[in-house]
PDB file of N, CA and C in Angstrom:
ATOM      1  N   UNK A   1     -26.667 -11.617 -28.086  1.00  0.00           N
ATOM      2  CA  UNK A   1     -26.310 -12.755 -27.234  1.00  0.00           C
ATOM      3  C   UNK A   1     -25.978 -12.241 -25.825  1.00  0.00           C
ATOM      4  N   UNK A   2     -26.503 -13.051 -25.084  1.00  0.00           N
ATOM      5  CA  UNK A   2     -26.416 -12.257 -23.192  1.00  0.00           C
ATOM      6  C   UNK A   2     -24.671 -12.835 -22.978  1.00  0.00           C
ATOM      7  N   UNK A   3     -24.552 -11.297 -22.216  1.00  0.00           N
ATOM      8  CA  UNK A   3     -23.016 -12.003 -21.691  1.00  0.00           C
ATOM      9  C   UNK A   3     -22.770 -12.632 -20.436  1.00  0.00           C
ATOM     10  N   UNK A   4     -22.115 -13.940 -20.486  1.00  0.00           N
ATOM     11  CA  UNK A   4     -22.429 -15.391 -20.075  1.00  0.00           C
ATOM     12  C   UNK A   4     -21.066 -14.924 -18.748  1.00  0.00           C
ATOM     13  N   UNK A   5     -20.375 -14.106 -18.836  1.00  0.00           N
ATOM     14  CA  UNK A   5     -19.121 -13.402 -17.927  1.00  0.00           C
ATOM     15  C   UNK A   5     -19.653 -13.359 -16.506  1.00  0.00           C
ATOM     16  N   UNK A   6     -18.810 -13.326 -15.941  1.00  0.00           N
ATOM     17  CA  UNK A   6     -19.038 -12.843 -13.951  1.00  0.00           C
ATOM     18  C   UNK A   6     -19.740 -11.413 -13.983  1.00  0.00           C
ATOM     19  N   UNK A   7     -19.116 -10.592 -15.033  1.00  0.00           N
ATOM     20  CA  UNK A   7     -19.280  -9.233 -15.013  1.00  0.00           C
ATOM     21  C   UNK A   7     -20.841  -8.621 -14.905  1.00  0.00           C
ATOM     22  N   UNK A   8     -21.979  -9.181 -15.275  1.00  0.00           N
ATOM     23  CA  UNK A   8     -23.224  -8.452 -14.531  1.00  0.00           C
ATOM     24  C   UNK A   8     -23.432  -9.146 -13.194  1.00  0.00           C
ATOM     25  N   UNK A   9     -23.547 -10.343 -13.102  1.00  0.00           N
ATOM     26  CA  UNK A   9     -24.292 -10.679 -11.105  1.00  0.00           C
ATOM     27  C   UNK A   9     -22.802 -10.045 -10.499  1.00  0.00           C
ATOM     28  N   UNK A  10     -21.639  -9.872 -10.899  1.00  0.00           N
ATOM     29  CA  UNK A  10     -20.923  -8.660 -10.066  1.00  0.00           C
ATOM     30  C   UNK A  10     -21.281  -7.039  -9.903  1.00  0.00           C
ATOM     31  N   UNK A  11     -21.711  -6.878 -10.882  1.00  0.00           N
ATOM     32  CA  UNK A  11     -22.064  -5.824 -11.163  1.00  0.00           C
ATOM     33  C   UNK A  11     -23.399  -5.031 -10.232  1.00  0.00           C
ATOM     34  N   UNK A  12     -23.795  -5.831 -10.207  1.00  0.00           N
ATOM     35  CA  UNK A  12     -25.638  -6.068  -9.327  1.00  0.00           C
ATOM     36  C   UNK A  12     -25.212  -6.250  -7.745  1.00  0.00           C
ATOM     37  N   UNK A  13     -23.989  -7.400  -7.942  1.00  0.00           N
ATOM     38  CA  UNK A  13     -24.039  -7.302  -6.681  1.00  0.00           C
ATOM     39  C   UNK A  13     -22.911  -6.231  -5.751  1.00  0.00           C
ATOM     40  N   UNK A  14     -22.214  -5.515  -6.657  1.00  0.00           N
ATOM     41  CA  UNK A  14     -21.679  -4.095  -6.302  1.00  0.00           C
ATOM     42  C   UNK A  14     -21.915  -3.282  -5.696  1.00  0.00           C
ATOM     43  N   UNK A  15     -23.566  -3.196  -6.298  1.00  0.00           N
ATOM     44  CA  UNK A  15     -24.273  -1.795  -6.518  1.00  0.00           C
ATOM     45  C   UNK A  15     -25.057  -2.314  -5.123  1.00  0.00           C
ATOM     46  N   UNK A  16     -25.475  -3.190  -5.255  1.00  0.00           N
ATOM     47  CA  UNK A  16     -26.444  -3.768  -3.951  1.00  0.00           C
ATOM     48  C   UNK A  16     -25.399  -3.348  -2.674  1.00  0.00           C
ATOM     49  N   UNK A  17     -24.325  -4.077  -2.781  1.00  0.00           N
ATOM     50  CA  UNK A  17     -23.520  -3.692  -1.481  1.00  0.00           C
ATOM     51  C   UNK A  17     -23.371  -1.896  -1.075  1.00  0.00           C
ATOM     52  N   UNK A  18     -23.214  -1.386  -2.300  1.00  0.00           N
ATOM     53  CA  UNK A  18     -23.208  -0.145  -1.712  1.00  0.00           C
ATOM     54  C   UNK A  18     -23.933   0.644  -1.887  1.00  0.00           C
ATOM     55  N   UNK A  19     -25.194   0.153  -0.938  1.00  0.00           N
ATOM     56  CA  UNK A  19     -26.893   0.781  -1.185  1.00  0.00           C
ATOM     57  C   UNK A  19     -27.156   1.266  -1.968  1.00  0.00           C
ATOM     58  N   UNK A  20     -27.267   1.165  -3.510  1.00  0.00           N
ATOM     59  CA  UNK A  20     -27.591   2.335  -4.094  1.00  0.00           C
ATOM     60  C   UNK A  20     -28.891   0.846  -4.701  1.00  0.00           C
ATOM     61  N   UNK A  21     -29.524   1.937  -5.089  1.00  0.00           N
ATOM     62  CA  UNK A  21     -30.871   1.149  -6.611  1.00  0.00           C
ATOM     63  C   UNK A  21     -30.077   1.653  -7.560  1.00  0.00           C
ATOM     64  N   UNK A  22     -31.225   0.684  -8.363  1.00  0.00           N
ATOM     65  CA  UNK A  22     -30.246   1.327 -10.128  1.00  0.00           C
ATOM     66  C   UNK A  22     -30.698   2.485 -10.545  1.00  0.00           C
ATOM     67  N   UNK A  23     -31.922   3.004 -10.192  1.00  0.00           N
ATOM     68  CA  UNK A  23     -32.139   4.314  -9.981  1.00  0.00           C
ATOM     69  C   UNK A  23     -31.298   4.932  -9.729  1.00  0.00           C
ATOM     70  N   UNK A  24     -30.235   5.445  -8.414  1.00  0.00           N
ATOM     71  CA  UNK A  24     -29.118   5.564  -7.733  1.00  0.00           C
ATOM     72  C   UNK A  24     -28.204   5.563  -8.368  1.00  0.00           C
ATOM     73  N   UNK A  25     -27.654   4.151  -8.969  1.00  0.00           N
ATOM     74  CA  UNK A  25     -26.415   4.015  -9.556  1.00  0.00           C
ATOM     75  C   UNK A  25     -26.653   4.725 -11.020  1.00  0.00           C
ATOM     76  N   UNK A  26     -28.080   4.692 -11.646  1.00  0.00           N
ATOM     77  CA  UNK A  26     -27.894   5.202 -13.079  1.00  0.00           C
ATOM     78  C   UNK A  26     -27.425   7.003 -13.298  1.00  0.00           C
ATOM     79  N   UNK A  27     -28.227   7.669 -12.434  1.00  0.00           N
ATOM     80  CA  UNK A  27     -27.876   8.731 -11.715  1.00  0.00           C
ATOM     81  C   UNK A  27     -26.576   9.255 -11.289  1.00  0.00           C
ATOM     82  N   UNK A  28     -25.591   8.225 -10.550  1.00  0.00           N
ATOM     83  CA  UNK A  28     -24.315   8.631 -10.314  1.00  0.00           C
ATOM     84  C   UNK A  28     -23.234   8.168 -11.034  1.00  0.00           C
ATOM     85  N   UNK A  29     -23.747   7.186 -12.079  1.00  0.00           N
ATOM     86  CA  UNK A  29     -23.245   7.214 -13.649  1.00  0.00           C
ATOM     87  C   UNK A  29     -23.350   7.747 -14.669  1.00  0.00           C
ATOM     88  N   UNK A  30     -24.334   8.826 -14.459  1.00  0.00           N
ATOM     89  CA  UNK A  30     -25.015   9.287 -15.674  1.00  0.00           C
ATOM     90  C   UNK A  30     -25.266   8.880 -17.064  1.00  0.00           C
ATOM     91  N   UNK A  31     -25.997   7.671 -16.507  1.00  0.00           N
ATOM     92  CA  UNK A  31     -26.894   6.742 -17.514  1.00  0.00           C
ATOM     93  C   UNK A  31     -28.104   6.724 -17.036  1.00  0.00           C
ATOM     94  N   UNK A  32     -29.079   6.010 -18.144  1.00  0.00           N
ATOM     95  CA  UNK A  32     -29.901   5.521 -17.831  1.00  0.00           C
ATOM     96  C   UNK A  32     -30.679   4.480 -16.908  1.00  0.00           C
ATOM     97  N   UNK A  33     -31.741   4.484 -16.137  1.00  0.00           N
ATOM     98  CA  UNK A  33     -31.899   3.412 -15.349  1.00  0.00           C
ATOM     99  C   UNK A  33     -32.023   1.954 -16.252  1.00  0.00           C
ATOM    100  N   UNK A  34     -32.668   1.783 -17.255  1.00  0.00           N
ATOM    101  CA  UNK A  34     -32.853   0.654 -17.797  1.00  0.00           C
ATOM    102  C   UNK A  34     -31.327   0.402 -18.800  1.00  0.00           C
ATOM    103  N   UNK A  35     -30.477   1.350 -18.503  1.00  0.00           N
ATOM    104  CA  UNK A  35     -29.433   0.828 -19.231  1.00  0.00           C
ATOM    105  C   UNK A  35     -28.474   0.124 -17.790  1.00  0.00           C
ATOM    106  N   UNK A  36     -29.020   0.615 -16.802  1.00  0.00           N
ATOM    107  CA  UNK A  36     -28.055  -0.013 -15.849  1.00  0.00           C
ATOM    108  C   UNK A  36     -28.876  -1.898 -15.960  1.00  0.00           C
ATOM    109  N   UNK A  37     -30.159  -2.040 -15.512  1.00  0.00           N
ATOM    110  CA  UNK A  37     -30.820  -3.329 -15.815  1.00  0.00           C
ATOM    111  C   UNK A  37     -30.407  -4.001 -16.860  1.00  0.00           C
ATOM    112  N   UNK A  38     -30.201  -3.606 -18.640  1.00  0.00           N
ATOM    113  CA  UNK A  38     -29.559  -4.006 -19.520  1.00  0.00           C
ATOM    114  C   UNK A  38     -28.285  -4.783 -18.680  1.00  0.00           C
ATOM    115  N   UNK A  39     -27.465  -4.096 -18.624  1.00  0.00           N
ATOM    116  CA  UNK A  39     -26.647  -4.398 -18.342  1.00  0.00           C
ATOM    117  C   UNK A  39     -26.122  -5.508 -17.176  1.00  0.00           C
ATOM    118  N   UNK A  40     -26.825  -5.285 -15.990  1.00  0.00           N
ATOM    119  CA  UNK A  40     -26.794  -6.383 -14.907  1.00  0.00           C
ATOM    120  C   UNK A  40     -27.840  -7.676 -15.862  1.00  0.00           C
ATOM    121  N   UNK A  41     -28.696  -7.372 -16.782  1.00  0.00           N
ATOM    122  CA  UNK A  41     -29.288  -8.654 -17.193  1.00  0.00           C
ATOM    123  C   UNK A  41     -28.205  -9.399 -17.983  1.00  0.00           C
ATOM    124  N   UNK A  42     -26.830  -9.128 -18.603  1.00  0.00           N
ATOM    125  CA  UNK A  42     -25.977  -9.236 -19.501  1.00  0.00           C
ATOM    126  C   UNK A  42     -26.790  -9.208 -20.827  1.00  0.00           C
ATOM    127  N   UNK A  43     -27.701  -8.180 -20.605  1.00  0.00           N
ATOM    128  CA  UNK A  43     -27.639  -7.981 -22.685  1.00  0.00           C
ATOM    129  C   UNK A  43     -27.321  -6.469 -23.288  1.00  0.00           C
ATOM    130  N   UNK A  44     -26.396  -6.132 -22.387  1.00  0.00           N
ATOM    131  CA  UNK A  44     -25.969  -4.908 -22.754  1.00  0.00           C
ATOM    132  C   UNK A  44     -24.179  -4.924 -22.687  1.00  0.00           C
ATOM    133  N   UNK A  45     -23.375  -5.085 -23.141  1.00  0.00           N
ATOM    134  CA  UNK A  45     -21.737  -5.166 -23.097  1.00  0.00           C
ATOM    135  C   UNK A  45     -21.419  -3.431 -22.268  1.00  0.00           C
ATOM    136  N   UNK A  46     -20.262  -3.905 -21.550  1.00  0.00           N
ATOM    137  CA  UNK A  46     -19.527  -2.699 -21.101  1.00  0.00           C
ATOM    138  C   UNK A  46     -18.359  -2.321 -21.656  1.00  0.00           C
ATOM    139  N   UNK A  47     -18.132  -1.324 -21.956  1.00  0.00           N
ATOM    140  CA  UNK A  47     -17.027  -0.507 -22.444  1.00  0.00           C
ATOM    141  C   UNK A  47     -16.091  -0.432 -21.694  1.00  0.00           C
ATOM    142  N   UNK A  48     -14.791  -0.687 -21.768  1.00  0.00           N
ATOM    143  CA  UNK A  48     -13.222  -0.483 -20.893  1.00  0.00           C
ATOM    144  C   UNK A  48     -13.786   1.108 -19.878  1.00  0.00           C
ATOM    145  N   UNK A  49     -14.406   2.151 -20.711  1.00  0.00           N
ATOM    146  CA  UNK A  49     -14.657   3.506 -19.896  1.00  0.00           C
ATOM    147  C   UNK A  49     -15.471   3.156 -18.825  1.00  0.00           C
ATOM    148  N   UNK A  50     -16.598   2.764 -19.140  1.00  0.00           N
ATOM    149  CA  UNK A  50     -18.086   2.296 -18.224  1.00  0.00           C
ATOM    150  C   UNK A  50     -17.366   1.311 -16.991  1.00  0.00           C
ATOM    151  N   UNK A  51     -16.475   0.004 -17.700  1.00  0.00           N
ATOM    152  CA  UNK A  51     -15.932  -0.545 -16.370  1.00  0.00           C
ATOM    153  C   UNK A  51     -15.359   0.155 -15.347  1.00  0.00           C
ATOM    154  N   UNK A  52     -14.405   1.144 -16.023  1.00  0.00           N
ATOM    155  CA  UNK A  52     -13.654   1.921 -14.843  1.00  0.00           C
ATOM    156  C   UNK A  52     -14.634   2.253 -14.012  1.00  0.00           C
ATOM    157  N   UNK A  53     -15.564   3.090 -14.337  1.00  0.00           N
ATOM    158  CA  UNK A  53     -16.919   4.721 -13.769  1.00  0.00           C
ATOM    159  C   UNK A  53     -17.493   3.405 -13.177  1.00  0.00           C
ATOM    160  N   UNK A  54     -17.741   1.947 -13.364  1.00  0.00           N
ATOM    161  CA  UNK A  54     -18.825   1.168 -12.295  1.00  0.00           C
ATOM    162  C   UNK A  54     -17.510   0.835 -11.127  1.00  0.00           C
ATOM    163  N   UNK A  55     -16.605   0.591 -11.291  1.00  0.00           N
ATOM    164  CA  UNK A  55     -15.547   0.273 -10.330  1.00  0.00           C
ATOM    165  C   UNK A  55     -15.307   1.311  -9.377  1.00  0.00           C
ATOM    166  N   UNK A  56     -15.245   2.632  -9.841  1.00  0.00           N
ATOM    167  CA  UNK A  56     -15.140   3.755  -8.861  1.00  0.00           C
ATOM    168  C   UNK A  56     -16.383   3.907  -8.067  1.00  0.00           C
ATOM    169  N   UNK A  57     -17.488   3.965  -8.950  1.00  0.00           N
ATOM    170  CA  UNK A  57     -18.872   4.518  -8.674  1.00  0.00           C
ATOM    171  C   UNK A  57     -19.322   3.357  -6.986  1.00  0.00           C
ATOM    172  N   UNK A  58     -18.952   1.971  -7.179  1.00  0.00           N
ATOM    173  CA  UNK A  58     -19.404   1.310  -6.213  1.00  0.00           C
ATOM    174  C   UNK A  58     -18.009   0.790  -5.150  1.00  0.00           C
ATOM    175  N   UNK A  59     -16.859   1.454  -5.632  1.00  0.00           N
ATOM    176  CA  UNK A  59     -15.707   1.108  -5.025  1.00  0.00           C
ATOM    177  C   UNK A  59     -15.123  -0.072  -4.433  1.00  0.00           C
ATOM    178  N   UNK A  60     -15.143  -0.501  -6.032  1.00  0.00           N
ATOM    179  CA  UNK A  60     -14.746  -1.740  -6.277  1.00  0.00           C
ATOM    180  C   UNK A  60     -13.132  -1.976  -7.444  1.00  0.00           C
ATOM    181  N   UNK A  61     -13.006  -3.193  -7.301  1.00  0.00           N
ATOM    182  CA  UNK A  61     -11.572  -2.840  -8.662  1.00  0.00           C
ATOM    183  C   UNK A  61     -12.148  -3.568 -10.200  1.00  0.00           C
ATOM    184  N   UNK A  62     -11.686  -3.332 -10.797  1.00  0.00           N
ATOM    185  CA  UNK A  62     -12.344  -3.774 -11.711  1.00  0.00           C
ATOM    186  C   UNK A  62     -11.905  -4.712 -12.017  1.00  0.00           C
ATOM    187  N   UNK A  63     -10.859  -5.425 -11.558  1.00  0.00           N
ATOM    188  CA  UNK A  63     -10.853  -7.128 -11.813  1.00  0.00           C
ATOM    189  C   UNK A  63     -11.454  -7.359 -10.971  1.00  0.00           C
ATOM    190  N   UNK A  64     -12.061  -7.257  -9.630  1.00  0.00           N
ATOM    191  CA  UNK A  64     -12.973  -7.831  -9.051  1.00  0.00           C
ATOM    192  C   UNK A  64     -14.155  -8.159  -9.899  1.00  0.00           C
ATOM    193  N   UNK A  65     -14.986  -6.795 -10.583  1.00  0.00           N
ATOM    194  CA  UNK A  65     -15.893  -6.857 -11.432  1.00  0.00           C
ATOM    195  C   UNK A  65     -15.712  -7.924 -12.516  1.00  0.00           C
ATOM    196  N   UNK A  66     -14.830  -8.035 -12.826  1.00  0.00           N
ATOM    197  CA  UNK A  66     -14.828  -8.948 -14.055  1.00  0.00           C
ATOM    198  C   UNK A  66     -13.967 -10.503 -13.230  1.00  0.00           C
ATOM    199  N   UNK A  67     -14.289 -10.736 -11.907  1.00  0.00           N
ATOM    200  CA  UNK A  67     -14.634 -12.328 -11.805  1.00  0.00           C
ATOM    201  C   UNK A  67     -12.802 -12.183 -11.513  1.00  0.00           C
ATOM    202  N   UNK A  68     -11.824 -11.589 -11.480  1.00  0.00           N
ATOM    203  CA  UNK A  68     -10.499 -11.932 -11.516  1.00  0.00           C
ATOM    204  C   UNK A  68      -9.733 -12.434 -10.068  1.00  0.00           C
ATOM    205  N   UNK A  69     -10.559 -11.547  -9.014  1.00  0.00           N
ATOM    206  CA  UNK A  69     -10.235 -11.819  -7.201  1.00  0.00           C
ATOM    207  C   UNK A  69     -10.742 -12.174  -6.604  1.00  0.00           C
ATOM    208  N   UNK A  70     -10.316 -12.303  -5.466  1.00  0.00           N
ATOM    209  CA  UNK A  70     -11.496 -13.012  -4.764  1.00  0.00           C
ATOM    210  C   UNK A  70     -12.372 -12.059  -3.723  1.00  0.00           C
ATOM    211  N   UNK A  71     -13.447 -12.426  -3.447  1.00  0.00           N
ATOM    212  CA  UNK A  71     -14.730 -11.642  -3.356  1.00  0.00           C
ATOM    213  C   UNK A  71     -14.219 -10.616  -2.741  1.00  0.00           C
ATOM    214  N   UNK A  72     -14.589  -9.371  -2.831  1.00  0.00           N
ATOM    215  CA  UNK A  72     -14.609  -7.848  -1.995  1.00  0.00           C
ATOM    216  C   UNK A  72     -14.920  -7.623  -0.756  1.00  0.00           C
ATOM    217  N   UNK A  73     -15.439  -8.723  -0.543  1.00  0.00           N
ATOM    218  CA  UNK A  73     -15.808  -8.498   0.963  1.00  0.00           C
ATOM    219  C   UNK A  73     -14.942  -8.956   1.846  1.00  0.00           C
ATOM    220  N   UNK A  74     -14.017  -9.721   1.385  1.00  0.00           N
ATOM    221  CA  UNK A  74     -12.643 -10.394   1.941  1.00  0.00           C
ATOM    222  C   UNK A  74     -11.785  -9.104   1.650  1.00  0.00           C
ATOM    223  N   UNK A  75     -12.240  -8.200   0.998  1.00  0.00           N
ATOM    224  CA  UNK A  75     -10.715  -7.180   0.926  1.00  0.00           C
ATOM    225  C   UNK A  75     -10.857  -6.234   1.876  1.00  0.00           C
ATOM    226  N   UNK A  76     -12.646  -5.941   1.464  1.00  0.00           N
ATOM    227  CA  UNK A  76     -13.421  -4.420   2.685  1.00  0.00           C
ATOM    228  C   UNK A  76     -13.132  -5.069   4.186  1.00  0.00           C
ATOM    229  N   UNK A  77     -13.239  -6.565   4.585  1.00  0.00           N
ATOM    230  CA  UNK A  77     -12.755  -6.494   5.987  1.00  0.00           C
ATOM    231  C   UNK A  77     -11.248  -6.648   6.279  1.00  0.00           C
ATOM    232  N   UNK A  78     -10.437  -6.510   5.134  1.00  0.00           N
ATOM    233  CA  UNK A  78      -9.160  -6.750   5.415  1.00  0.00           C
ATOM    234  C   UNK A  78      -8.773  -5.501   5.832  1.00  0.00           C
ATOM    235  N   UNK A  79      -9.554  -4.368   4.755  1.00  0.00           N
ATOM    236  CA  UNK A  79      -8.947  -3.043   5.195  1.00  0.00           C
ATOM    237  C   UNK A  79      -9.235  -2.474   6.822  1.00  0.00           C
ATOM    238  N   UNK A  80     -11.175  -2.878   6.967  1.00  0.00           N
ATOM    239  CA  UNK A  80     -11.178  -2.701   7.636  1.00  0.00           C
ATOM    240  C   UNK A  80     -10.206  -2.985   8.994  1.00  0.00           C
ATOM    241  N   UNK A  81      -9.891  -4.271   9.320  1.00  0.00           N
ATOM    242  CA  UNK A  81      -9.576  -5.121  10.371  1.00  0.00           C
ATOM    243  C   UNK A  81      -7.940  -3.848  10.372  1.00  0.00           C
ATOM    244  N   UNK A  82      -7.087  -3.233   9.437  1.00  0.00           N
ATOM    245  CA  UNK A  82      -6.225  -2.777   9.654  1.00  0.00           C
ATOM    246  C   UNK A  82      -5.851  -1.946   9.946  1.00  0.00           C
ATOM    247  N   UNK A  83      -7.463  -1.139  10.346  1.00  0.00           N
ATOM    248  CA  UNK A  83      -7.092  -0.161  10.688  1.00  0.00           C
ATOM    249  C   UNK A  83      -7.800   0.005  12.692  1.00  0.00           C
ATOM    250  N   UNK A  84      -7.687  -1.205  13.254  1.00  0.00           N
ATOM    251  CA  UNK A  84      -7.861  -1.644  14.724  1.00  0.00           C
ATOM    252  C   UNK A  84      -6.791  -1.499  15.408  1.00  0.00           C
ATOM    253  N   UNK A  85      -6.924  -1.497  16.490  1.00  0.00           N
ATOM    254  CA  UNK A  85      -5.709  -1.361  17.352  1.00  0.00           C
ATOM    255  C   UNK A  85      -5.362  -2.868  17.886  1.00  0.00           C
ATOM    256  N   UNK A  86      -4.581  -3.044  18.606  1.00  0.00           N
ATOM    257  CA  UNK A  86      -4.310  -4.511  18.921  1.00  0.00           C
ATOM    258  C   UNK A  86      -5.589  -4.946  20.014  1.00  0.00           C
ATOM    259  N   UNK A  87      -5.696  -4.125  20.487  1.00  0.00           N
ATOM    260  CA  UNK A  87      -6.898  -4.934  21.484  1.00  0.00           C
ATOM    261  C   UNK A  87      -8.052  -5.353  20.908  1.00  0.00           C
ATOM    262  N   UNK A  88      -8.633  -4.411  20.024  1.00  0.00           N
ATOM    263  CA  UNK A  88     -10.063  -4.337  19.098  1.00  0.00           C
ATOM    264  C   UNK A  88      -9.767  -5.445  18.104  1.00  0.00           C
ATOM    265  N   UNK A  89      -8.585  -5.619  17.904  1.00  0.00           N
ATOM    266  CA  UNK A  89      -8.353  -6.719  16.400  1.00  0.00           C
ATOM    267  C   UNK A  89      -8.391  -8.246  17.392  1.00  0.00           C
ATOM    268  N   UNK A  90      -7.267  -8.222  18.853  1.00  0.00           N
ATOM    269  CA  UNK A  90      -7.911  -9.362  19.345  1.00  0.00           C
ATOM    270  C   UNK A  90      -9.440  -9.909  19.678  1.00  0.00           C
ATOM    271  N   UNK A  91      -9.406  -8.967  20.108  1.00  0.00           N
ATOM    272  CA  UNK A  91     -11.247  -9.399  20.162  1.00  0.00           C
ATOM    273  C   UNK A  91     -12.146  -9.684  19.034  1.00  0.00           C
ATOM    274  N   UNK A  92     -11.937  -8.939  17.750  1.00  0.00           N
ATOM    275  CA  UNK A  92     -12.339  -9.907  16.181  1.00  0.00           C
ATOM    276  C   UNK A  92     -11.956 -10.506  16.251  1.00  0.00           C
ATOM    277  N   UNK A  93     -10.613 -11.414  16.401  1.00  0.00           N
ATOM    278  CA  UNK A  93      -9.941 -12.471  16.055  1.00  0.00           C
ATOM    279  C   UNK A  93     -10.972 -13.454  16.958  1.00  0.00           C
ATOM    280  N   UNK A  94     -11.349 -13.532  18.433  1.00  0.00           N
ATOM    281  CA  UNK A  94     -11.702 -14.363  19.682  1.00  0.00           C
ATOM    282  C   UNK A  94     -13.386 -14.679  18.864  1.00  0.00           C
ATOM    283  N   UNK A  95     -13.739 -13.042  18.352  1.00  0.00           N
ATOM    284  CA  UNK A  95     -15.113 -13.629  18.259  1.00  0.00           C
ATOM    285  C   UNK A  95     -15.226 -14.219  16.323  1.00  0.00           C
ATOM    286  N   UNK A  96     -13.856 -14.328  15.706  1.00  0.00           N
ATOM    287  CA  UNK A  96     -13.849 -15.424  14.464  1.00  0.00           C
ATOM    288  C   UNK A  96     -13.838 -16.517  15.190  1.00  0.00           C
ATOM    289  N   UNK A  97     -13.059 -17.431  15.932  1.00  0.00           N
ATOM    290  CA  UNK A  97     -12.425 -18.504  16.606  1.00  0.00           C
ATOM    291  C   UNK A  97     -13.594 -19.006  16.994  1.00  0.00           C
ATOM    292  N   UNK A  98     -14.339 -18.277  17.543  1.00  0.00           N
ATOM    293  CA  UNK A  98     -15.915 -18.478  18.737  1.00  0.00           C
ATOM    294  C   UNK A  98     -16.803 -19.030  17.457  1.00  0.00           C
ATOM    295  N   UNK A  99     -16.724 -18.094  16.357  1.00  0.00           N
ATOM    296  CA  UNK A  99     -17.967 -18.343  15.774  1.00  0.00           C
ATOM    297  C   UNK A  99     -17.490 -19.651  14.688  1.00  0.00           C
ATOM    298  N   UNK A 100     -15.939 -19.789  14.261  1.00  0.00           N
ATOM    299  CA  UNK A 100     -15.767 -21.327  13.226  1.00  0.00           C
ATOM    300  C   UNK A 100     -16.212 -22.668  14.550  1.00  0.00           C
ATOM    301  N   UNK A 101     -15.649 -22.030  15.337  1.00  0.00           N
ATOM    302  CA  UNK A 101     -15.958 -23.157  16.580  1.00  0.00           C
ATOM    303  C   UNK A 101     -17.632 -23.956  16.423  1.00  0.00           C
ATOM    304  N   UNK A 102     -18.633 -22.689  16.083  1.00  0.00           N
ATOM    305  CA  UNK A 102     -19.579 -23.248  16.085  1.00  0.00           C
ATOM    306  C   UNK A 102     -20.077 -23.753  15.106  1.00  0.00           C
ATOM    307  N   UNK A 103     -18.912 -23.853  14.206  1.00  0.00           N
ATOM    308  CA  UNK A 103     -20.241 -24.730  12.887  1.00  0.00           C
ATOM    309  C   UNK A 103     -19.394 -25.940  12.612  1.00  0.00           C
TER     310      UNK A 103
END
């Protein structure tokens, strides 16, 4: 039975964010490539071990992976944005303001 969970289109879309193919990711998991596809298709289950090694591997948390936070890309620019100085962070801030302005 395919697993019906957040946990593969997170999974896929992990690996996508941090360029790798599944070629790539099977490689720096040391798995198989078609076990990484299994798996983003959900007909392959992940193991508590495998979650951790995909959470590190694409540097992610693993309640993200499993659907628990909210998206990663809200966290990667949070970190990013904190590490700006006040002038560089005003000017993200002017060109957020600029760009909700326009829609």
């Amino acid at each position: 039975m395919p697993d019906t969970s957040p946990l593969p289109t997170q999974l896929r879309t992990a690996r996508k964010r941090a360029g790798l193919t599944q070629k790539q990711a099977a490689e720096r998991l040391d798995m198989h490539r078609p076990t990484i596809s299994e798996i983003e298709a959900g007909r392959r289950r992940v193991s508590a071990e495998e979650l951790r090694r995909f959470a590190e591997a694409y540097d992610v948390s693993t309640s993200w992976l499993l659907g628990e936070e909210a998206d990663e890309r809200v966290q990667l620019a949070a970190r990013a944005l904190g590490k700006l100085d006040s002038d560089d962070l005003d000017r993200v801030i002017a060109v957020l303001t600029s760009m909700r302005a326009g829609t």
